[in-house]
C-alpha atoms as a PDB file:
ATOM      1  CA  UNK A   1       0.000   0.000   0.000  1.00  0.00           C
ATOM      2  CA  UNK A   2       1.291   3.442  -1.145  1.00  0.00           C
ATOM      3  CA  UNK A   3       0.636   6.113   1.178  1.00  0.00           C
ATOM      4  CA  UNK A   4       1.492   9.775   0.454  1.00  0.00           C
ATOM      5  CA  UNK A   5       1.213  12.041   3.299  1.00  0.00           C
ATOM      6  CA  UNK A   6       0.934  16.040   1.839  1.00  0.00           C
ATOM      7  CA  UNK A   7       0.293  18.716   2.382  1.00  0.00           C
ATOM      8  CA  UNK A   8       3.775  19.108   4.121  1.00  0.00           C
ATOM      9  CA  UNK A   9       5.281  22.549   5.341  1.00  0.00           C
ATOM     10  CA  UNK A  10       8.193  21.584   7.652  1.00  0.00           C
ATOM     11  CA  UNK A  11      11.149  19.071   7.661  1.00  0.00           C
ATOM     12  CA  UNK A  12       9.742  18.249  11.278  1.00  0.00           C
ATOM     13  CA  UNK A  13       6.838  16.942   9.702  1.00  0.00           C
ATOM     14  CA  UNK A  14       8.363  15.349   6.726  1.00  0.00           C
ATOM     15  CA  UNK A  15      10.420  13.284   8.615  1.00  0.00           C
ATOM     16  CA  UNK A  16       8.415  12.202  10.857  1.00  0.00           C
ATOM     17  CA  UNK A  17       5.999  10.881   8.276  1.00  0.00           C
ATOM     18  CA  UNK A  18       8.401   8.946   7.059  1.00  0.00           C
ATOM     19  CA  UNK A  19       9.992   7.565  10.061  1.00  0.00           C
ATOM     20  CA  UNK A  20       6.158   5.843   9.964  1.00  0.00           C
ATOM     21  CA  UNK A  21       6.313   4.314   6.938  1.00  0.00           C
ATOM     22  CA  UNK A  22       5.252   6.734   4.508  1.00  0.00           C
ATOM     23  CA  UNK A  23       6.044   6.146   1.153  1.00  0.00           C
ATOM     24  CA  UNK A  24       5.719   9.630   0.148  1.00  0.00           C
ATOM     25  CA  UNK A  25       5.542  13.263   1.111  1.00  0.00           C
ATOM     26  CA  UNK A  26       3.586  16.031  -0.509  1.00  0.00           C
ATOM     27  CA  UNK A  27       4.776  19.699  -0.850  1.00  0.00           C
ATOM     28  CA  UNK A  28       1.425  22.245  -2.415  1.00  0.00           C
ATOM     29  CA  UNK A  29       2.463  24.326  -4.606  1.00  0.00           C
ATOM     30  CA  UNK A  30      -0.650  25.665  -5.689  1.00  0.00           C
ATOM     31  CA  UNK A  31      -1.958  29.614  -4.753  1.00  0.00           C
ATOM     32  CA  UNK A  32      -4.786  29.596  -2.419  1.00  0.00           C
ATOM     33  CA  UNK A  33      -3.355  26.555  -0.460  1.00  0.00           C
ATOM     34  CA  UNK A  34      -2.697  27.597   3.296  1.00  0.00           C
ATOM     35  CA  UNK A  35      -0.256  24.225   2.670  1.00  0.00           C
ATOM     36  CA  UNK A  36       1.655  25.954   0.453  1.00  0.00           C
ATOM     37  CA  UNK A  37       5.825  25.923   0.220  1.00  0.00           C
ATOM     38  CA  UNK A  38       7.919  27.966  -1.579  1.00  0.00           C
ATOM     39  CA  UNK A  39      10.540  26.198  -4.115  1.00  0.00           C
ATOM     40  CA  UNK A  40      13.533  27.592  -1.443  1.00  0.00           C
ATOM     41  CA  UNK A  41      11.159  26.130   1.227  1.00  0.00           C
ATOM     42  CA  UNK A  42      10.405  22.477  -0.356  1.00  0.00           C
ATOM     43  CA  UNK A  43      14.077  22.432  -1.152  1.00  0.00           C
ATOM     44  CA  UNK A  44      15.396  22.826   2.153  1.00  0.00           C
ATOM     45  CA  UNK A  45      12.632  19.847   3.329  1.00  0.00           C
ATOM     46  CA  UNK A  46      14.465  17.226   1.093  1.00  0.00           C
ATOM     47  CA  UNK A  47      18.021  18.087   1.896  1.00  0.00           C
ATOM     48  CA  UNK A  48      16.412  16.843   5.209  1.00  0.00           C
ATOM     49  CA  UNK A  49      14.700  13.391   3.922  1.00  0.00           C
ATOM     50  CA  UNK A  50      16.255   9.868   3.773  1.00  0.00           C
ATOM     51  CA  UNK A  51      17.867   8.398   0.514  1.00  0.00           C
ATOM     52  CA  UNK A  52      15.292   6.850  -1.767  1.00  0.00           C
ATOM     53  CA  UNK A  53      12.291   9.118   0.066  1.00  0.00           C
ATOM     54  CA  UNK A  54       9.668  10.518  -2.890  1.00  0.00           C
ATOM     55  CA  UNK A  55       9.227  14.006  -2.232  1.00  0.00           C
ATOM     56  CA  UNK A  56       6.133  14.929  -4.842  1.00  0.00           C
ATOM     57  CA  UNK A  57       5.170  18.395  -5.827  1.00  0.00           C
ATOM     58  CA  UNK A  58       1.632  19.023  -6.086  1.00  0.00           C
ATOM     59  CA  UNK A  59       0.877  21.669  -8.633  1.00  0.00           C
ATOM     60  CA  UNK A  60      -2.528  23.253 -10.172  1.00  0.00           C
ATOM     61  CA  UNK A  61      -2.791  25.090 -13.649  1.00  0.00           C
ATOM     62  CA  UNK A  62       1.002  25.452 -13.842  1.00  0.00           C
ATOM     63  CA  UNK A  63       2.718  25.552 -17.077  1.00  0.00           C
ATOM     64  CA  UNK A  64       4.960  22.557 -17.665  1.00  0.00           C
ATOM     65  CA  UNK A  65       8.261  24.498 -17.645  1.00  0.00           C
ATOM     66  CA  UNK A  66       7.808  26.029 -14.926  1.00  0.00           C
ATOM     67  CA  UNK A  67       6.559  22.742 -13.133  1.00  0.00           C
ATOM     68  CA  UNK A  68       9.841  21.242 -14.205  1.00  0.00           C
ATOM     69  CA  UNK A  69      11.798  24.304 -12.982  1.00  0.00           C
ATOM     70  CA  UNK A  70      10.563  24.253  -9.593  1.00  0.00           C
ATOM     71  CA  UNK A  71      10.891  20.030  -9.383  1.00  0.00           C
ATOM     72  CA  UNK A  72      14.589  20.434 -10.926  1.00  0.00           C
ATOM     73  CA  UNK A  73      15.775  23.610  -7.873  1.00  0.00           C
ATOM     74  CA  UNK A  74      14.103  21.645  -5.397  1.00  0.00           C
ATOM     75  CA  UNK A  75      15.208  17.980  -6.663  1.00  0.00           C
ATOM     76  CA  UNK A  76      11.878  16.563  -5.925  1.00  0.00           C
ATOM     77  CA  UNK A  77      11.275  12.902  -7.308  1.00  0.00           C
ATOM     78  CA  UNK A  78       7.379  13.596  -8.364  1.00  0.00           C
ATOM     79  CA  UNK A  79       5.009  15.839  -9.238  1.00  0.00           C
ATOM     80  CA  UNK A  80       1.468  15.879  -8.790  1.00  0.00           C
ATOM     81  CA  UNK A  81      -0.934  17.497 -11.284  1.00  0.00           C
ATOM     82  CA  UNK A  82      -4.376  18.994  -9.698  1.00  0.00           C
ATOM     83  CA  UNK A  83      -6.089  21.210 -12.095  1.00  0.00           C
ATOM     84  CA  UNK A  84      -6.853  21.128 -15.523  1.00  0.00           C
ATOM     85  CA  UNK A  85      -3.443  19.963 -17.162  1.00  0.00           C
ATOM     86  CA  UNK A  86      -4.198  18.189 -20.868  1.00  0.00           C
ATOM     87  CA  UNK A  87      -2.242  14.747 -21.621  1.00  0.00           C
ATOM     88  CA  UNK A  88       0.124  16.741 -23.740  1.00  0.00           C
ATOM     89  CA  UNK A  89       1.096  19.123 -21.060  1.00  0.00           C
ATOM     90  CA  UNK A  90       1.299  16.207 -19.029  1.00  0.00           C
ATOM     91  CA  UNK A  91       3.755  14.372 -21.614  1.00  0.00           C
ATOM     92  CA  UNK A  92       6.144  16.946 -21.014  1.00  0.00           C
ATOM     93  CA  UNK A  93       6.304  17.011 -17.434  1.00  0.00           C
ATOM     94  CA  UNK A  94       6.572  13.291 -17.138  1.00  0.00           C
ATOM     95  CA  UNK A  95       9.858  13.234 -19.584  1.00  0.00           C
ATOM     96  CA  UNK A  96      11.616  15.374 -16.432  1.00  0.00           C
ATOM     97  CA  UNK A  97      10.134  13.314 -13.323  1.00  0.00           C
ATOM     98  CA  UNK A  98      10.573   9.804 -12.340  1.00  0.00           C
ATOM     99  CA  UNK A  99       6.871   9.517 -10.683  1.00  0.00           C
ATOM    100  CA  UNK A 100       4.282  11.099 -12.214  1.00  0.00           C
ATOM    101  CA  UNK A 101       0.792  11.898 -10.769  1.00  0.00           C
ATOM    102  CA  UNK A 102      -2.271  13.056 -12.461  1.00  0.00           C
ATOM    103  CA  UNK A 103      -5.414  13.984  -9.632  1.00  0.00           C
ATOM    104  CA  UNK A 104      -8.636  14.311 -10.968  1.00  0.00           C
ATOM    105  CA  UNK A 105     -12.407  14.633  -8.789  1.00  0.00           C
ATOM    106  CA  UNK A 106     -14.729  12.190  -8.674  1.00  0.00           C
ATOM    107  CA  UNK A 107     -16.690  14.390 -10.600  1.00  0.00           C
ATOM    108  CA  UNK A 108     -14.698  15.380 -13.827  1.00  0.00           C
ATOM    109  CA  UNK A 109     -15.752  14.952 -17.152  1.00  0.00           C
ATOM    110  CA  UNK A 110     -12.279  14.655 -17.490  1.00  0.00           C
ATOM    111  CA  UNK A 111     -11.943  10.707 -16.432  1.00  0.00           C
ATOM    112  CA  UNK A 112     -13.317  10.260 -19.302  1.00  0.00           C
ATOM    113  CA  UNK A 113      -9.610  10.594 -20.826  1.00  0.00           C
ATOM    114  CA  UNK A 114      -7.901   8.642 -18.239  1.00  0.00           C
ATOM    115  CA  UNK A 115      -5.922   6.922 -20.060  1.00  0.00           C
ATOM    116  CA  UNK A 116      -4.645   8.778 -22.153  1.00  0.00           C
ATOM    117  CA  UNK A 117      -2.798  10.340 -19.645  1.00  0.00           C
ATOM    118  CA  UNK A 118       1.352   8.582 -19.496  1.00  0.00           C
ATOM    119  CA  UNK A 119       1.328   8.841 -16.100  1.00  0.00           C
ATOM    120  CA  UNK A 120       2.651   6.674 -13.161  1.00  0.00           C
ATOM    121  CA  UNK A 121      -0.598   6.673 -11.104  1.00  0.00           C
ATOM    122  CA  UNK A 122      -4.124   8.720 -10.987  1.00  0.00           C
ATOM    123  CA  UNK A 123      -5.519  10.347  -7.887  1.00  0.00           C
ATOM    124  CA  UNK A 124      -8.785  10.289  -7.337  1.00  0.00           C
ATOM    125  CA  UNK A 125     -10.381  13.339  -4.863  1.00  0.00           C
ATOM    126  CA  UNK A 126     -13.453  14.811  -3.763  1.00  0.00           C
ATOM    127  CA  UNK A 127     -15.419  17.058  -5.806  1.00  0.00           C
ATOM    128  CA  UNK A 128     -13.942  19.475  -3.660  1.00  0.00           C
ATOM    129  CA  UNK A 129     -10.408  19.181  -2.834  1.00  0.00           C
ATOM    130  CA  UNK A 130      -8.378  19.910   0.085  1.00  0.00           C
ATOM    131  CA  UNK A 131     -12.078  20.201   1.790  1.00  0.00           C
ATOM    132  CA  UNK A 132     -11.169  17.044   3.940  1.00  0.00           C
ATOM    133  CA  UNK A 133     -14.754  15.867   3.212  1.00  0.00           C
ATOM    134  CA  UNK A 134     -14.899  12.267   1.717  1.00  0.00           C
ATOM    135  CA  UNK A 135     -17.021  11.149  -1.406  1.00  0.00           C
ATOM    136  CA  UNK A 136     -19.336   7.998  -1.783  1.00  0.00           C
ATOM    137  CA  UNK A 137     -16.411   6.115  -2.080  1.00  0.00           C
ATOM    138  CA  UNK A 138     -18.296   3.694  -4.489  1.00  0.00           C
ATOM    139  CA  UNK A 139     -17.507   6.478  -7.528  1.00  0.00           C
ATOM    140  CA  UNK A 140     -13.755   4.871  -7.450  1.00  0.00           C
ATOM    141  CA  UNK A 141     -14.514   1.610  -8.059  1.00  0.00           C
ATOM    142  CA  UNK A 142     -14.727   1.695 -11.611  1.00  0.00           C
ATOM    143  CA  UNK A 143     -11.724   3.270 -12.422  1.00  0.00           C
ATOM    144  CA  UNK A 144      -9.385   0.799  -9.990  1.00  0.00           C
ATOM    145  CA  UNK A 145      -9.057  -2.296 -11.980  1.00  0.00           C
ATOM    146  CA  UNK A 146      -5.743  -2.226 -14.293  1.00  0.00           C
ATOM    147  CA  UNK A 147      -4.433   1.091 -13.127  1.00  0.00           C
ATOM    148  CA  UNK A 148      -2.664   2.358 -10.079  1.00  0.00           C
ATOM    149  CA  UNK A 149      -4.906   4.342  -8.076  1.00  0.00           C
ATOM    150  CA  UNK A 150      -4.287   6.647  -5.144  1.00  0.00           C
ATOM    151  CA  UNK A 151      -7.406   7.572  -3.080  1.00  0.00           C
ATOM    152  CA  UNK A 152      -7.675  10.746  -1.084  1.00  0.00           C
ATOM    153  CA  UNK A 153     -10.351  13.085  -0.052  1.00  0.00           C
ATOM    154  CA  UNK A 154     -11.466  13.230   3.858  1.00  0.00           C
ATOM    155  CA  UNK A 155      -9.784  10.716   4.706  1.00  0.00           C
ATOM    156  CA  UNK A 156      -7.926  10.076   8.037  1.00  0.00           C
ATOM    157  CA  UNK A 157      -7.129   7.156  10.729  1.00  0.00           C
ATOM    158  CA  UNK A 158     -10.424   6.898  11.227  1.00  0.00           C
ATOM    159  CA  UNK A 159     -11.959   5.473   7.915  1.00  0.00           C
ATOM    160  CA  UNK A 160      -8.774   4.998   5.905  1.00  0.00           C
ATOM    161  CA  UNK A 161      -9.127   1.153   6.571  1.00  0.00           C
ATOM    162  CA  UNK A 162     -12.618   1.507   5.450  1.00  0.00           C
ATOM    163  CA  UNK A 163     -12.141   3.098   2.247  1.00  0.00           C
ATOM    164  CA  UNK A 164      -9.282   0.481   1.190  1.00  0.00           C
ATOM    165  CA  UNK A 165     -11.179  -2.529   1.989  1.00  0.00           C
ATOM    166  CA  UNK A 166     -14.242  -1.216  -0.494  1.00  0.00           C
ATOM    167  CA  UNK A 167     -12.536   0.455  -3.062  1.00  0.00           C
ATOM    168  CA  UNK A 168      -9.174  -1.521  -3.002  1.00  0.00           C
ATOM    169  CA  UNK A 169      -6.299   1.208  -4.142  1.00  0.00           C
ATOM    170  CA  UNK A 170      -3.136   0.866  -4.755  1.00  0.00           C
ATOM    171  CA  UNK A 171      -2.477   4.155  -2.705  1.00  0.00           C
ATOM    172  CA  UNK A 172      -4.052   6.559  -0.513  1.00  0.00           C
ATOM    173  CA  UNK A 173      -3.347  10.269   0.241  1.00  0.00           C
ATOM    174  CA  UNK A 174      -3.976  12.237   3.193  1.00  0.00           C
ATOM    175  CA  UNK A 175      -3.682  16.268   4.057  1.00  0.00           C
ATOM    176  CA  UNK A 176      -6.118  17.317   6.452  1.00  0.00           C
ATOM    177  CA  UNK A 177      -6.926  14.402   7.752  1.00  0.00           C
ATOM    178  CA  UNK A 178      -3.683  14.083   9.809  1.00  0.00           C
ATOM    179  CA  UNK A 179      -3.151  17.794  10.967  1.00  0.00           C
ATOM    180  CA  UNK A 180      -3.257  19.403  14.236  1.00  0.00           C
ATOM    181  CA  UNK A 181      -4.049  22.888  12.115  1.00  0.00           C
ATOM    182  CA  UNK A 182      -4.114  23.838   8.522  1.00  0.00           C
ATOM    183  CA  UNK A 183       0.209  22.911   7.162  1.00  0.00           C
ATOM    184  CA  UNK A 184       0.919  21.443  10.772  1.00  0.00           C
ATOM    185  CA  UNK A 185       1.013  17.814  11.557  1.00  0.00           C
ATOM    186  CA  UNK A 186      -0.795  15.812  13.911  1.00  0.00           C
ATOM    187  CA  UNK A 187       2.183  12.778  14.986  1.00  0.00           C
ATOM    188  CA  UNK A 188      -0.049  11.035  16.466  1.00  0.00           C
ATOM    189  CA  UNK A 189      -2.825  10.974  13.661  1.00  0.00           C
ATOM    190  CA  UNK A 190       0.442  10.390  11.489  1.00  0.00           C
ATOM    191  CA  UNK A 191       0.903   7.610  13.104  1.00  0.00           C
ATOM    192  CA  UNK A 192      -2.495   5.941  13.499  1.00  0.00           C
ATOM    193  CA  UNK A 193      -3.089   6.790   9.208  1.00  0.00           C
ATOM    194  CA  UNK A 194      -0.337   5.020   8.613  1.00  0.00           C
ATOM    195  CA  UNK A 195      -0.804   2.161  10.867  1.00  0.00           C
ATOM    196  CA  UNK A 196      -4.450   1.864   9.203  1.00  0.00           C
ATOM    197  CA  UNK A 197      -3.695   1.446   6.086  1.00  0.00           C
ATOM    198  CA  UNK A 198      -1.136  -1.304   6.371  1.00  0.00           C
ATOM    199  CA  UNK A 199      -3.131  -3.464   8.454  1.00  0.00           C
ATOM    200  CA  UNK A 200      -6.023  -3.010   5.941  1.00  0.00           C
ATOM    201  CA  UNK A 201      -3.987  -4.003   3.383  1.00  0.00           C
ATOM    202  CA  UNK A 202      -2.929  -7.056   5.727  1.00  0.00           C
ATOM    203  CA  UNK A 203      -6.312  -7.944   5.848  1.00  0.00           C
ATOM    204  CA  UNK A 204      -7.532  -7.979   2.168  1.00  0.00           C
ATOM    205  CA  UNK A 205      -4.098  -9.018   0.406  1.00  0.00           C
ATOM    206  CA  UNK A 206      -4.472 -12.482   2.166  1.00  0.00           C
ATOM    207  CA  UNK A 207      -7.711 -12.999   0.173  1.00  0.00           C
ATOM    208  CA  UNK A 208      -8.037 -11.095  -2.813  1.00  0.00           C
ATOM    209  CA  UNK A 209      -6.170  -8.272  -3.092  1.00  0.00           C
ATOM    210  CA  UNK A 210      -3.688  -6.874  -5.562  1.00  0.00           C
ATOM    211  CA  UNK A 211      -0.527  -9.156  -6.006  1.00  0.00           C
END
């Protein structure tokens, strides 16, 4: 089980998260975010991290080059696209990252085109994101079988084991869900998210879950 925790601010945070067993962190980008890092910022965060850790940009409506600009000064290993990037625009970010994201709500006409996005896994979210509400988790399903999907939207250590045994992702992401205030970790939600999901996964992968 993949689990990105974003919405990141401080190396405190970051490493902590991964000290856990996070696979990932997540550093916002995006204007309007009260999550949000500046490329010096998100820089300094991963001279911090562990060998090997994937440090993913989250961006909205950027162009490409400057996407690539800001994942090349801060070395980041991802980038995650939230808006409304096209699959060329995507193409050209994905030739300059290893791990490529695309998000999309459970709600945009947009899924339509899925897959014709090159991208190294889709991340499904809540008709409105960065709400920490959850959607009718049921809306996932579809899109799960033969692609990597990360699930995110409201959740949190509460019902993260809940929404991987119904909709079965490869990943899940979580923001607000773990925070003690708006860009500020909670360690000890941190901790309990992370637990969660890996003894969901436990649980379904010795019957049928993903191999």
């Amino acid at each position: 089980m993949f689990v990105k925790v974003c919405g990141i601010t401080n190396a405190e945070d970051a490493l902590f998260a991964v000290a856990m067993g996070a696979d990932a962190i997540g550093l916002i980008f995006a204007e309007g975010s009260p999550r949000r890092v500046t490329p010096d910022t998100a820089r300094d965060i991963v001279r911090e991290l562990p060998p090997g850790t994937v440090a993913v940009g989250v961006f909205r409506d950027e162009h490409p080059d400057r996407i690539v600009e800001i994942v090349e000064h801060a070395r980041l290993r991802g980038a995650q696209l939230h808006g409304h990037e096209t699959p060329p625009e995507a193409a050209v970010v994905r030739r300059h990252v290893p791990f490529l994201v695309k998000a999309f709500s459970v709600d945009d006409p947009a899924l339509a085109r899925i897959d014709d996005y090159a991208v190294d896994a889709v991340l499904l979210d809540s008709t409105t994101p960065g709400s920490g509400v959850a959607f009718d988790w049921e809306l996932a399903r579809p899109y799960v079988a033969g692609r990597r999907v990360i699930l995110a939207g409201g959740l949190g250590p509460d019902n993260v084991a809940e929404a991987v045994e119904r909709v079965r992702p490869w990943g899940v992401d979580v923001a607000s869900g773990v925070e003690a205030s708006p860009g500020l970790k909670d360690p000890v939600k941190v901790r309990r998210f992370i637990a969660a999901a890996g003894e969901a996964l436990s649980e379904f992968s010795a019957t049928d879950g993903p191999a």
